[in-house]
C-alpha atoms as a PDB file:
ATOM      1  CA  UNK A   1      16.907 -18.718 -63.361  1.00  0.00           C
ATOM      2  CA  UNK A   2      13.526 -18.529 -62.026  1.00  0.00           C
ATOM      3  CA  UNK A   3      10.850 -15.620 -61.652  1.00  0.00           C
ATOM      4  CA  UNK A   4      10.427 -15.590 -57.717  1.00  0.00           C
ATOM      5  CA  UNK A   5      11.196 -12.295 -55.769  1.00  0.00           C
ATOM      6  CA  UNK A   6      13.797 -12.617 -53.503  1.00  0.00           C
ATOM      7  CA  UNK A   7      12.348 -12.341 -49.562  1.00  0.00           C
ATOM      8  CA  UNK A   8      14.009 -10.960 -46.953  1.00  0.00           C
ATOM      9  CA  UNK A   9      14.946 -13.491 -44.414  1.00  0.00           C
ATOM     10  CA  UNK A  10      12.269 -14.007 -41.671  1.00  0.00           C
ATOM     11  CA  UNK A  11      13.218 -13.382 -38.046  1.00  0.00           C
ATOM     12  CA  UNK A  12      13.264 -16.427 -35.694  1.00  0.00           C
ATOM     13  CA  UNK A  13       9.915 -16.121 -33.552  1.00  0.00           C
ATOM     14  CA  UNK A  14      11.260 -15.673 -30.413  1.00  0.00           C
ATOM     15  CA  UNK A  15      12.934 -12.490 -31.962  1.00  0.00           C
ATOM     16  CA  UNK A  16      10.744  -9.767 -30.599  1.00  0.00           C
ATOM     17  CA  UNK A  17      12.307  -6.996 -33.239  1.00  0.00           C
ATOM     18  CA  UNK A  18      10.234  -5.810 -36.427  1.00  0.00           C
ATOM     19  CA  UNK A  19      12.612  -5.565 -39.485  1.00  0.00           C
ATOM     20  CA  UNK A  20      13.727  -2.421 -41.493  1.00  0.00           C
ATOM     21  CA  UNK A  21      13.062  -1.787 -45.040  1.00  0.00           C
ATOM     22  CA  UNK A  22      16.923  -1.716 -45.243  1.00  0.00           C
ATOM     23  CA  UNK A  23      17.596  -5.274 -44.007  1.00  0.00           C
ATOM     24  CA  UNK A  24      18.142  -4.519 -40.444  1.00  0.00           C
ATOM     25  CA  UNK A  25      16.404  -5.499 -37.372  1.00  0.00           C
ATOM     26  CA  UNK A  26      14.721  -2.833 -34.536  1.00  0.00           C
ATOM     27  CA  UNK A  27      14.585  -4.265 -31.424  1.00  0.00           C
ATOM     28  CA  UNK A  28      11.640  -2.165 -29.267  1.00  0.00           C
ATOM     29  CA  UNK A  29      12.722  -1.774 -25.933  1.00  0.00           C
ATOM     30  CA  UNK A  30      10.079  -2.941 -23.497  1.00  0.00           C
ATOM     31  CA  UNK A  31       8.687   0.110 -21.231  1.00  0.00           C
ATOM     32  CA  UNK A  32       9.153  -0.799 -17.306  1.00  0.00           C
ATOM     33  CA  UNK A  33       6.738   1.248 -15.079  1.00  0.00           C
ATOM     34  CA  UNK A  34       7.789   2.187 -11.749  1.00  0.00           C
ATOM     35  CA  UNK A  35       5.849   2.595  -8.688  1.00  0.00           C
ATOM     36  CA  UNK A  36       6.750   5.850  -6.536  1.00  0.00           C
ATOM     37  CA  UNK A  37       7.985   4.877  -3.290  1.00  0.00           C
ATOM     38  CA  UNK A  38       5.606   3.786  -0.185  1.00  0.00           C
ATOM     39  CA  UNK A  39       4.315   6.617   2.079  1.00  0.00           C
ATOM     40  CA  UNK A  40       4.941   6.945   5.279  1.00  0.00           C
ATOM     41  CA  UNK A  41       3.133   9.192   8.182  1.00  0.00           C
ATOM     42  CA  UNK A  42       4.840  10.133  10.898  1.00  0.00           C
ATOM     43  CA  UNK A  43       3.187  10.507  14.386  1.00  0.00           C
ATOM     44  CA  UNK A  44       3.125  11.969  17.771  1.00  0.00           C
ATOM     45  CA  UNK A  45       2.246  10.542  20.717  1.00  0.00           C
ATOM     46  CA  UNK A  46       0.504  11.996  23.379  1.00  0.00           C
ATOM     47  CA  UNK A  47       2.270  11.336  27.257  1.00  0.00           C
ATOM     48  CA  UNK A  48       1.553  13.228  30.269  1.00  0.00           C
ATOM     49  CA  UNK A  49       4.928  14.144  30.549  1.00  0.00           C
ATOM     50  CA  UNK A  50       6.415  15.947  28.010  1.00  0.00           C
ATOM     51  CA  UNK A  51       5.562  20.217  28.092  1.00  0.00           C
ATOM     52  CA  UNK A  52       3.328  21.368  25.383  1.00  0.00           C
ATOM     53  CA  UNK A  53       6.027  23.687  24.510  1.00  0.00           C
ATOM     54  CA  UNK A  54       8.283  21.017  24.195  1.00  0.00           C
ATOM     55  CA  UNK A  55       6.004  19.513  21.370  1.00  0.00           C
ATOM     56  CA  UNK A  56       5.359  22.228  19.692  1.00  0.00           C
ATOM     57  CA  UNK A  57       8.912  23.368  19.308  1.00  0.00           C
ATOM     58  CA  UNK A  58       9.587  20.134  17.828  1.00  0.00           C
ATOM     59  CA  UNK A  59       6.845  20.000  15.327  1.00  0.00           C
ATOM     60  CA  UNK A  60       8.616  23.865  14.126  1.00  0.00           C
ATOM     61  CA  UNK A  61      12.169  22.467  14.002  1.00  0.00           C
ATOM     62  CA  UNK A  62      11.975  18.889  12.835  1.00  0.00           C
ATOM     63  CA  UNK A  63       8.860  19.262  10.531  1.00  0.00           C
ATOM     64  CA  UNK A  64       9.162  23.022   9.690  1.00  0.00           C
ATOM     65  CA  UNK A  65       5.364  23.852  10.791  1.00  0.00           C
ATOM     66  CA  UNK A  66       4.308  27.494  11.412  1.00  0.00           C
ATOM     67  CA  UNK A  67       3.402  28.456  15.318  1.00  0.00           C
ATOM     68  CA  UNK A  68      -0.395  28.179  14.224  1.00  0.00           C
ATOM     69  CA  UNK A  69      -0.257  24.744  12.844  1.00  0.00           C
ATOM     70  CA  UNK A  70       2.232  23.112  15.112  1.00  0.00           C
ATOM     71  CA  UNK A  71      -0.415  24.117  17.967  1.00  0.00           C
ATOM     72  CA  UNK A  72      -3.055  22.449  15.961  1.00  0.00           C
ATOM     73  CA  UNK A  73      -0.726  19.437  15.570  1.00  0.00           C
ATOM     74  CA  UNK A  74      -0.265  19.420  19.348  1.00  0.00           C
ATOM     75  CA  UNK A  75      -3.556  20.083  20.703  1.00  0.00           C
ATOM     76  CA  UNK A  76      -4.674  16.961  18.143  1.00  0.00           C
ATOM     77  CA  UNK A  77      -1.987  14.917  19.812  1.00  0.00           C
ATOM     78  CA  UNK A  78      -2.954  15.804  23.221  1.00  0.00           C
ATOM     79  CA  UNK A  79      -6.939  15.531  22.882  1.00  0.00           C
ATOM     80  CA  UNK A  80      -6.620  12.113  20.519  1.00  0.00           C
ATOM     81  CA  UNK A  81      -3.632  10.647  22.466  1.00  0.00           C
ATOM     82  CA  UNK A  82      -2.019  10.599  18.791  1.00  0.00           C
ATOM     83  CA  UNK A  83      -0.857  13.266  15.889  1.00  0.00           C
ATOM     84  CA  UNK A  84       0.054  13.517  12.031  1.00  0.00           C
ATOM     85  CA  UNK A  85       3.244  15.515  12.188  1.00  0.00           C
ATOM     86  CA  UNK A  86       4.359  14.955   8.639  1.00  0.00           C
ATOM     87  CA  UNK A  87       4.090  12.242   5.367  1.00  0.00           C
ATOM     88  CA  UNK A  88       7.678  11.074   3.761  1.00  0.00           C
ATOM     89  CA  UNK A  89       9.206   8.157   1.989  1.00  0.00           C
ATOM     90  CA  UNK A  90      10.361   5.429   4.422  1.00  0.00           C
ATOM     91  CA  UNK A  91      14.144   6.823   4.644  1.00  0.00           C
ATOM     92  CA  UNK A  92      13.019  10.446   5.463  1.00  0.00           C
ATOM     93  CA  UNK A  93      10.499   8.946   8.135  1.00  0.00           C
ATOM     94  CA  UNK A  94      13.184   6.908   9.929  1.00  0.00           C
ATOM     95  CA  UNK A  95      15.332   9.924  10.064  1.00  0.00           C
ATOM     96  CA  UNK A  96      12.679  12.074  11.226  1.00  0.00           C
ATOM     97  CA  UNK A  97      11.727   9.610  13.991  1.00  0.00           C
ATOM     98  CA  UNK A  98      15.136   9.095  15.414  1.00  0.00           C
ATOM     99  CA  UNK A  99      15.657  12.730  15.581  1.00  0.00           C
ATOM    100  CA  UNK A 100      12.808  13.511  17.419  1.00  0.00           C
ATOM    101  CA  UNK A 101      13.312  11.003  19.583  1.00  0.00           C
ATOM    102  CA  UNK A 102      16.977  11.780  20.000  1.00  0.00           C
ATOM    103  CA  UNK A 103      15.925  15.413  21.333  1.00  0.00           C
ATOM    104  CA  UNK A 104      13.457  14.332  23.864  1.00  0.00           C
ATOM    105  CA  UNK A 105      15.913  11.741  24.942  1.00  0.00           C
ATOM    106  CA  UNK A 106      18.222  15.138  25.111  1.00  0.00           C
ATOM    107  CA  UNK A 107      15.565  17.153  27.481  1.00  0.00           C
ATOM    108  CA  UNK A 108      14.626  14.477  29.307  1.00  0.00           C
ATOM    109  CA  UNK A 109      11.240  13.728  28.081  1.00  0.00           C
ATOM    110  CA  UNK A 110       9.457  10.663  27.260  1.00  0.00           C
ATOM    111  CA  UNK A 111       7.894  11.790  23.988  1.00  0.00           C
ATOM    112  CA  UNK A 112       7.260   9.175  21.706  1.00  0.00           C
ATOM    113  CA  UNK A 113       7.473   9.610  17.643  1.00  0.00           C
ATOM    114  CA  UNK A 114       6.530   6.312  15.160  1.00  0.00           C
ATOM    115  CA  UNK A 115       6.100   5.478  11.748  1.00  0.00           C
ATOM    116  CA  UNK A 116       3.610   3.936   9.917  1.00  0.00           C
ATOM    117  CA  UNK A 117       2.177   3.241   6.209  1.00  0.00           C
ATOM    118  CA  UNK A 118       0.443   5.864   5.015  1.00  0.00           C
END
């Protein structure tokens, strides 16, 4: 019989595992990295149209602004002709448009609402 230690058997190379002192292979899980999902703002737009009181009552009920902020909000949208009412993921943003737009459908207003990347 001759004097050479046994070795453990080597694992093929396209075996990305490490091997155990016991005989047995760990294979290491690769870690995947997500991204958090896209950003999306929400906006007003300003029309001569649609009450001021109108806007504001939206920005309280649809985006849950206090009275002070949702008149900041409004009076942005009405100087700038445009207004941040909220930021969301792309699903929450859709909804939030098509509600808003539903209601001022609903009053009779032209409001406008849109989406965009953040």
């Amino acid at each position: 019989m001759p004097d050479t230690p046994i070795q453990p058997p080597v694992p093929p190379a396209n075996n990305p595992g490490r091997d155990n002192a016991d005989g047995t292979t760990t294979i290491e899980r690769a870690t995947q990295k997500t991204e958090p999902p896209r950003l999306y703002q929400v906006l007003l737009l300003n029309d001569d149209f649609t009450p001021m009181e109108f806007v504001v009552m939206v920005l309280q009920e649809y985006f849950r602004h206090d009275l002070d902020t949702a008149t900041q909000i409004m009076l942005k949208i009405h100087h700038d002709g445009r207004g941040v009412c909220g930021v969301f993921s792309k699903d929450v943003a859709a909804t939030k448009v098509e509600l808003v737009l539903a209601a001022a459908r609903r009053a009779g207003h032209p409001l406008q609402c849109i989406m965009e990347a953040a």
